[in-house]
C-alpha atoms as a PDB file:
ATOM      1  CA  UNK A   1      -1.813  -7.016  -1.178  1.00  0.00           C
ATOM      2  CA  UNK A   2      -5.064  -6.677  -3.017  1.00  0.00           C
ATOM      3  CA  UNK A   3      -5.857  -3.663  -1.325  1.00  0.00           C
ATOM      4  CA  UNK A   4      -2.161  -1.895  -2.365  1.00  0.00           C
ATOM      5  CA  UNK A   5      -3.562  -3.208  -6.355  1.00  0.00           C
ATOM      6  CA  UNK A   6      -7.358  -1.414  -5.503  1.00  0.00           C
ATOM      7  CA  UNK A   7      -5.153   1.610  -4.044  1.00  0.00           C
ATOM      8  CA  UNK A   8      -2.646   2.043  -7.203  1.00  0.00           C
ATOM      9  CA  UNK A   9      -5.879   1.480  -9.302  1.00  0.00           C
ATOM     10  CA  UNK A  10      -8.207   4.058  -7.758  1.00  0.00           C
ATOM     11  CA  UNK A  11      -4.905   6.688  -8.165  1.00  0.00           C
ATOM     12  CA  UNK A  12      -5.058   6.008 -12.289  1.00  0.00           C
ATOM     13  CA  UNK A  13      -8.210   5.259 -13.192  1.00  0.00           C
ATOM     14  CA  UNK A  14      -9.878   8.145 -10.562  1.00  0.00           C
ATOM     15  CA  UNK A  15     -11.643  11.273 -12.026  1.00  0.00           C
ATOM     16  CA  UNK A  16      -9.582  13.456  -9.900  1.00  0.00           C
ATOM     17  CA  UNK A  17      -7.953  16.579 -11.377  1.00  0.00           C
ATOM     18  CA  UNK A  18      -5.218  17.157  -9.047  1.00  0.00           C
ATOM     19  CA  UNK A  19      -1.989  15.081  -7.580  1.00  0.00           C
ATOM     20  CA  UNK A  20      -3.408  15.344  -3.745  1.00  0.00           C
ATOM     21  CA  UNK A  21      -5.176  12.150  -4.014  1.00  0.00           C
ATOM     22  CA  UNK A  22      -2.756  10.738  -6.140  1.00  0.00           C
ATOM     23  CA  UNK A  23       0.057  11.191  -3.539  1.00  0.00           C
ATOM     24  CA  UNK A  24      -2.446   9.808  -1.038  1.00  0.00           C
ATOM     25  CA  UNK A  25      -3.933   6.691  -2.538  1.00  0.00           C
ATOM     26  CA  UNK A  26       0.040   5.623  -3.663  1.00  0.00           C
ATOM     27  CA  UNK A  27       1.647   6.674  -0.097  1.00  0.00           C
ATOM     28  CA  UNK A  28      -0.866   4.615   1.521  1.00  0.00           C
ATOM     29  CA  UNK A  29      -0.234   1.877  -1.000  1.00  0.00           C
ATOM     30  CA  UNK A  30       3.147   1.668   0.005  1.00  0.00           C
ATOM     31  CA  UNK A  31       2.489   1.887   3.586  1.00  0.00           C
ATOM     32  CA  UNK A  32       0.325  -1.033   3.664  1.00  0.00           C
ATOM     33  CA  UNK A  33       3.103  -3.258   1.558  1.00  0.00           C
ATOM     34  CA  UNK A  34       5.480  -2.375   4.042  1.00  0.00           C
ATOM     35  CA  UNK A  35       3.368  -2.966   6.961  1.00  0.00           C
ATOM     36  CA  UNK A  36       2.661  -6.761   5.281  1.00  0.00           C
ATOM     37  CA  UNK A  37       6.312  -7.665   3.459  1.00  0.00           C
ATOM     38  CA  UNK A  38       7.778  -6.317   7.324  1.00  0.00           C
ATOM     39  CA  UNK A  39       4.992  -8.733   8.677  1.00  0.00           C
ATOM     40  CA  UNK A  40       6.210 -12.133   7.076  1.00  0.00           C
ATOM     41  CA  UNK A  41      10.230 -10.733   7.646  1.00  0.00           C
ATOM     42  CA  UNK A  42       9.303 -10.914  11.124  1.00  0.00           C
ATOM     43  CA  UNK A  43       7.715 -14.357  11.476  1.00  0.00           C
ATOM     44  CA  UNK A  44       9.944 -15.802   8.833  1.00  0.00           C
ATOM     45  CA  UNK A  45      12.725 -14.873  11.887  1.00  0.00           C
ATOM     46  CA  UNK A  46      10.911 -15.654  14.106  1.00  0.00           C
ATOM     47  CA  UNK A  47      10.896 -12.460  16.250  1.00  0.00           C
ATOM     48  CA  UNK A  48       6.990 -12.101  16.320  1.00  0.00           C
ATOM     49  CA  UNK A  49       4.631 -15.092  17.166  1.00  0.00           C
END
């Protein structure tokens, strides 16, 4: 989850001019929060060990 925070952060504090590596650094944000919130769904239920 830090790594989503460093992600969002790079994306607002960046010297970038354009929305490229904006759309990047939050879509990859997002993917890694779903890849970890789908990871404890699926132990909570016990479907992964």
């Amino acid at each position: 989850m830090l790594s989503a925070a460093v992600l969002v952060l790079m994306a607002l504090c960046g010297n970038h001019e354009g929305n490229v590596e904006n759309i990047w650094l939050f879509g990859l944000a997002a993917l890694l929060l779903a890849v970890v919130i789908g990871d404890a769904v699926l132990r909570r239920n016990g479907l992964r060990s």
